[in-house]
Each structure stands twice: as C-alpha cells, then as structure tokens.
C-alpha atoms as a PDB file:
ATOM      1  CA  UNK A   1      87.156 -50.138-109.116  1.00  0.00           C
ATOM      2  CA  UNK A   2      91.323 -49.209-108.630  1.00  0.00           C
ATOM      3  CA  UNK A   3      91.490 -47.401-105.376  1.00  0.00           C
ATOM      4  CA  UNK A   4      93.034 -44.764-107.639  1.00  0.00           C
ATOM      5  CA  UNK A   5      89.808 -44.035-109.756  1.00  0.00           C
ATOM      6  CA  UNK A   6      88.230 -43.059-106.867  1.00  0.00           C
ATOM      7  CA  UNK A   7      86.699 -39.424-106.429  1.00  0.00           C
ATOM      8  CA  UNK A   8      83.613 -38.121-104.533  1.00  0.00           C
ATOM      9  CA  UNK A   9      81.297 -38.231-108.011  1.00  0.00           C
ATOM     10  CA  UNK A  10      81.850 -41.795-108.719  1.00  0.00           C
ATOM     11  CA  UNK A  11      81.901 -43.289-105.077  1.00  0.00           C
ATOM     12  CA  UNK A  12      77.840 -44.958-104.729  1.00  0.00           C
ATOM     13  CA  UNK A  13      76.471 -44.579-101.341  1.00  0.00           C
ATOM     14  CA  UNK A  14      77.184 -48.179-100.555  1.00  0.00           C
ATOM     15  CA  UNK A  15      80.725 -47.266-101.333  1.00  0.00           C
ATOM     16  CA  UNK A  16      80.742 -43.999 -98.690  1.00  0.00           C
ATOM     17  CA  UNK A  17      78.586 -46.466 -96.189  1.00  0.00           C
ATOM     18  CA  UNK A  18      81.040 -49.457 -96.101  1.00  0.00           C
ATOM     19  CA  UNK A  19      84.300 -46.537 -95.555  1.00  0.00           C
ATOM     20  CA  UNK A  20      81.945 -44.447 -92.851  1.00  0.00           C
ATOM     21  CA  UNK A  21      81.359 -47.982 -91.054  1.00  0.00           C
ATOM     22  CA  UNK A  22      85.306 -48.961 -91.287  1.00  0.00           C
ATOM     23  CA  UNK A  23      85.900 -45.497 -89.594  1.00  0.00           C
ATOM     24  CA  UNK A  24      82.794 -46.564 -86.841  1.00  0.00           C
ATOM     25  CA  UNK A  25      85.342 -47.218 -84.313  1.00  0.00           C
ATOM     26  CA  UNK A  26      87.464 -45.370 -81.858  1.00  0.00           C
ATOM     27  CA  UNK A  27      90.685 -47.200 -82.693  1.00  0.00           C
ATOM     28  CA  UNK A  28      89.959 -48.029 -86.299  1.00  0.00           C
ATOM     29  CA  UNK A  29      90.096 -44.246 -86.620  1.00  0.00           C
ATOM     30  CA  UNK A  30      92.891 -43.663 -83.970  1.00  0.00           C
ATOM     31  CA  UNK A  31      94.506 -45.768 -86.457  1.00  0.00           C
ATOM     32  CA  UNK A  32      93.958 -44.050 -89.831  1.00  0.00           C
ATOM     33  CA  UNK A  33      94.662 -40.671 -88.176  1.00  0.00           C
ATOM     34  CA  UNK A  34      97.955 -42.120 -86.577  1.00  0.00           C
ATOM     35  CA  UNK A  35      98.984 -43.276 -90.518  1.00  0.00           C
ATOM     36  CA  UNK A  36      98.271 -40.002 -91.482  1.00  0.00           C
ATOM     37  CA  UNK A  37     100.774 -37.897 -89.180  1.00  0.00           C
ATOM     38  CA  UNK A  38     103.234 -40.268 -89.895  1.00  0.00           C
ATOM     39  CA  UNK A  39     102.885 -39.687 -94.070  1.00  0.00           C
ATOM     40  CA  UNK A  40     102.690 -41.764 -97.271  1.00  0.00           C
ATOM     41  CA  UNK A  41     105.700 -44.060 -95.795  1.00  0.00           C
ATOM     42  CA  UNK A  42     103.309 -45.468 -92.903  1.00  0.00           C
ATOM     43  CA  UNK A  43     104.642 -47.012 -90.130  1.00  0.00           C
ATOM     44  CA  UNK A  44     106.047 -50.886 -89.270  1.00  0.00           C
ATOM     45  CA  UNK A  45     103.238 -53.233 -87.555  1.00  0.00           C
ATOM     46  CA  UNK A  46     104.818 -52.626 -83.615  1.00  0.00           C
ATOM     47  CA  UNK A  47     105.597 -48.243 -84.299  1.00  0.00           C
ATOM     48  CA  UNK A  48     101.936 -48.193 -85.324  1.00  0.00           C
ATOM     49  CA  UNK A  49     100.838 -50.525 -81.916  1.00  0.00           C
ATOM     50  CA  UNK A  50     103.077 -48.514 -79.932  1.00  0.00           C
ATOM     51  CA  UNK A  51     101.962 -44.862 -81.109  1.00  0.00           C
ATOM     52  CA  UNK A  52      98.325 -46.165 -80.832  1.00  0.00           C
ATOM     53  CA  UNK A  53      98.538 -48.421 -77.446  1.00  0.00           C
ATOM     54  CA  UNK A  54      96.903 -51.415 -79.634  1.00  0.00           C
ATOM     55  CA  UNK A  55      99.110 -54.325 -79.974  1.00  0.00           C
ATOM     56  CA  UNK A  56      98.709 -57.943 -81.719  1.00  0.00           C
ATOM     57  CA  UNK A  57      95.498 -59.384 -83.128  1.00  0.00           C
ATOM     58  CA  UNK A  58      93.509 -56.728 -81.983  1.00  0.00           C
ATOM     59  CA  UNK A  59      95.734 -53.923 -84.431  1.00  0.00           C
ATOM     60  CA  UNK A  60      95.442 -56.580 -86.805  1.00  0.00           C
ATOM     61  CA  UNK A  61      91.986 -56.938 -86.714  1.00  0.00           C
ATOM     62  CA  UNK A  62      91.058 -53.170 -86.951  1.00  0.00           C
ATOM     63  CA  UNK A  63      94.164 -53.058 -89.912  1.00  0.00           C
ATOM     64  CA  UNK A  64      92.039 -55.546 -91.922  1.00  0.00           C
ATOM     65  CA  UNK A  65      88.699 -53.579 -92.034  1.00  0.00           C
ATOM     66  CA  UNK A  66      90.744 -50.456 -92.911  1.00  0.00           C
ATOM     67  CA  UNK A  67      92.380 -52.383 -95.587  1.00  0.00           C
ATOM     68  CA  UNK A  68      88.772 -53.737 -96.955  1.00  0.00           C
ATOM     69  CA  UNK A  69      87.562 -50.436 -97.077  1.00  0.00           C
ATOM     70  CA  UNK A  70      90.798 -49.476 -98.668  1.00  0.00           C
ATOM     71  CA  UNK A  71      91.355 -46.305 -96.317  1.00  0.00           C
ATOM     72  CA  UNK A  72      95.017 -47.877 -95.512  1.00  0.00           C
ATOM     73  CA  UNK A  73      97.342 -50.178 -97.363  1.00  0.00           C
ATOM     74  CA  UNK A  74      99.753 -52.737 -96.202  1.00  0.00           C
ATOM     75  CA  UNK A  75     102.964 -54.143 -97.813  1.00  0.00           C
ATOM     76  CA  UNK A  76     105.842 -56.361 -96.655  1.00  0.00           C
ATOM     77  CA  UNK A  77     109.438 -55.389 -96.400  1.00  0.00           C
ATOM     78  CA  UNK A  78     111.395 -58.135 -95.069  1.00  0.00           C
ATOM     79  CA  UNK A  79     110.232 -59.795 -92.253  1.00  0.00           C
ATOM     80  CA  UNK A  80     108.114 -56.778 -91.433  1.00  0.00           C
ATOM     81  CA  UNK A  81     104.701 -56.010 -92.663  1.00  0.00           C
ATOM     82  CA  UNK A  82     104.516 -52.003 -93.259  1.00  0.00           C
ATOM     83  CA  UNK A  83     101.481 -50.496 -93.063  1.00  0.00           C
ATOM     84  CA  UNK A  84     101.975 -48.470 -96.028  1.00  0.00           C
ATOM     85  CA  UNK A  85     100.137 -44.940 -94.700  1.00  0.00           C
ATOM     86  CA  UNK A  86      96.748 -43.866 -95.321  1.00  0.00           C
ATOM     87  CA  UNK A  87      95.217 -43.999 -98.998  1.00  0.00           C
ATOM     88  CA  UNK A  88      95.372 -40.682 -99.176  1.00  0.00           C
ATOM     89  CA  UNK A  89      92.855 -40.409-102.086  1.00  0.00           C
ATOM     90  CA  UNK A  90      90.589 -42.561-100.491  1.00  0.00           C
ATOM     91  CA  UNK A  91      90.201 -40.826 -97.493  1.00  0.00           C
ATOM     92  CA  UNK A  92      89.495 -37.213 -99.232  1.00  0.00           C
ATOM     93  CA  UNK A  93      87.189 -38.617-101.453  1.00  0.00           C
ATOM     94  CA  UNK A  94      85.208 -39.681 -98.607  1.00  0.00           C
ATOM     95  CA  UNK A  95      85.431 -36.533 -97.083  1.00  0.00           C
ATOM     96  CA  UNK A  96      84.349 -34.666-100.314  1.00  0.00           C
ATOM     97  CA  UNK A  97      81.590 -36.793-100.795  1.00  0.00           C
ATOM     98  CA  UNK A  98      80.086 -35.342 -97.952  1.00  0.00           C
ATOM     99  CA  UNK A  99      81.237 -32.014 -98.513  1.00  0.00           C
ATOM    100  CA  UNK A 100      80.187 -31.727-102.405  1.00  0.00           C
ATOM    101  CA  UNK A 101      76.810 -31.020-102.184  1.00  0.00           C
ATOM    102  CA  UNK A 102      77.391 -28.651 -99.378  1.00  0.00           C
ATOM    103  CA  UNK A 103      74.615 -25.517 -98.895  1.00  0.00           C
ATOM    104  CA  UNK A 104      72.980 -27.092-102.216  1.00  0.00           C
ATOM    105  CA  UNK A 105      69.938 -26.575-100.789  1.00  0.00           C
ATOM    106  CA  UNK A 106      69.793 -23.159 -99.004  1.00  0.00           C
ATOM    107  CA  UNK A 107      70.235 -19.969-101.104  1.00  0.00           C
ATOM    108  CA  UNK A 108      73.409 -17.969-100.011  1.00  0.00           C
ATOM    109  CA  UNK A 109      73.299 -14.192 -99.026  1.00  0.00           C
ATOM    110  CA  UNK A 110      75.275 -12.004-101.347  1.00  0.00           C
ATOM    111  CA  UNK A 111      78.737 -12.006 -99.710  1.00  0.00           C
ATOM    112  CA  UNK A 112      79.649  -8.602-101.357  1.00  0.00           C
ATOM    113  CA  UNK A 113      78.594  -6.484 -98.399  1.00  0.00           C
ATOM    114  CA  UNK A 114      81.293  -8.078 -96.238  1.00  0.00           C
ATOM    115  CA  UNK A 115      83.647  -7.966 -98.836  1.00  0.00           C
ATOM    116  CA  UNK A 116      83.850  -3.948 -98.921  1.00  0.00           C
ATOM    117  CA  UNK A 117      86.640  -1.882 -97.162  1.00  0.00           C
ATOM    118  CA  UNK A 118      85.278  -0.642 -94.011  1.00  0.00           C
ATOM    119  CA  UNK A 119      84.452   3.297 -94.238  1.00  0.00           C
ATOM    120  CA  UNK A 120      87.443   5.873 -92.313  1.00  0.00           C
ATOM    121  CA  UNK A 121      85.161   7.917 -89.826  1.00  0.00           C
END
C-alpha cells in the first residue's frame, strides 16, 4: 500500500497497531511532534537532535521505526540526510481511525435545546 492511499477506512488493525507501537515511546513521539512544528520541509539529522536533545545512533534508531511505520520520511540532500517532516497523511489517518467510530455506540441527546437563543427576562 503507497503511504498516499492511506485513510482511516482502509488502514487494518495490524496497520493502526504497528503505527500506535512506533509512537510507544517518549522520544519516538518527541520526535514526530518535533517534525511536525517544524512543517512538511522537516529538519536536517543534527536541528532535529538538537531541538529534541537525542543525538547519533540513538535519533537514528528511533528515525528508523518512524520511517517503518511510515509516520516520517527521510531524504538526502547533499551530504545531509533530511528528515523530510512528518507524513502528514499518515499521521491523521491514524488519528481518525480512532476517532471514526466515535459515540457509535451510545445514542446522542437531541442537541436542539442548547442550540436555542436564551429567553430576555
């Protein structure tokens, strides 16, 4: 499956399971939230050590079960490896995957009552 045909209908349970456990460390999701602020242009292998306090092997170890679990991508430029950002898609489809069936099974009240302009006394 492309990383880009990815939504919250067609990710399996195994799918969501494998991305939760990625995201089942501290600074694995330091990490992702770190690519995140800094937007869709990421951040160079040392920026992302510095902004996180992880440095060498350690960064790169977390960096490589993100990039299995394709919630971050990685590309070189030059000499320097870029960690391209978060995948974006990927991460909100994981989030509405949890979300989609939200309140499915609990009946809502009818919301109307709040909705009405409060009375002048």
């Amino acid at each position: 499956m492309k990383m880009n045909d990815l939504n919250p209908t067609t990710l399996t349970p195994e799918q969501a399971a494998a991305k939760f456990a990625a995201l089942g460390s501290e600074q694995r999701l330091l990490v992702l939230q770190t690519l995140v602020r800094a937007g869709p242009d990421g951040l160079s292998m040392g920026a992302l050590g510095e902004r996180c306090g992880i440095t060498g092997s350690t960064l790169t170890h977390h960096l490589k079960i993100l990039a299995a679990a394709e919630l971050v991508s990685q590309a070189r430029s030059g000499r320097s490896i870029i960690c391209a950002g978060a995948a974006y898609a990927e991460v909100e489809a994981l989030s509405e995957y949890l979300l989609k069936e939200c309140c499915a099974d609990v009946t809502c009240a009818d919301d109307s009552a709040s909705e009405k302009e409060p009375e002048n006394g």
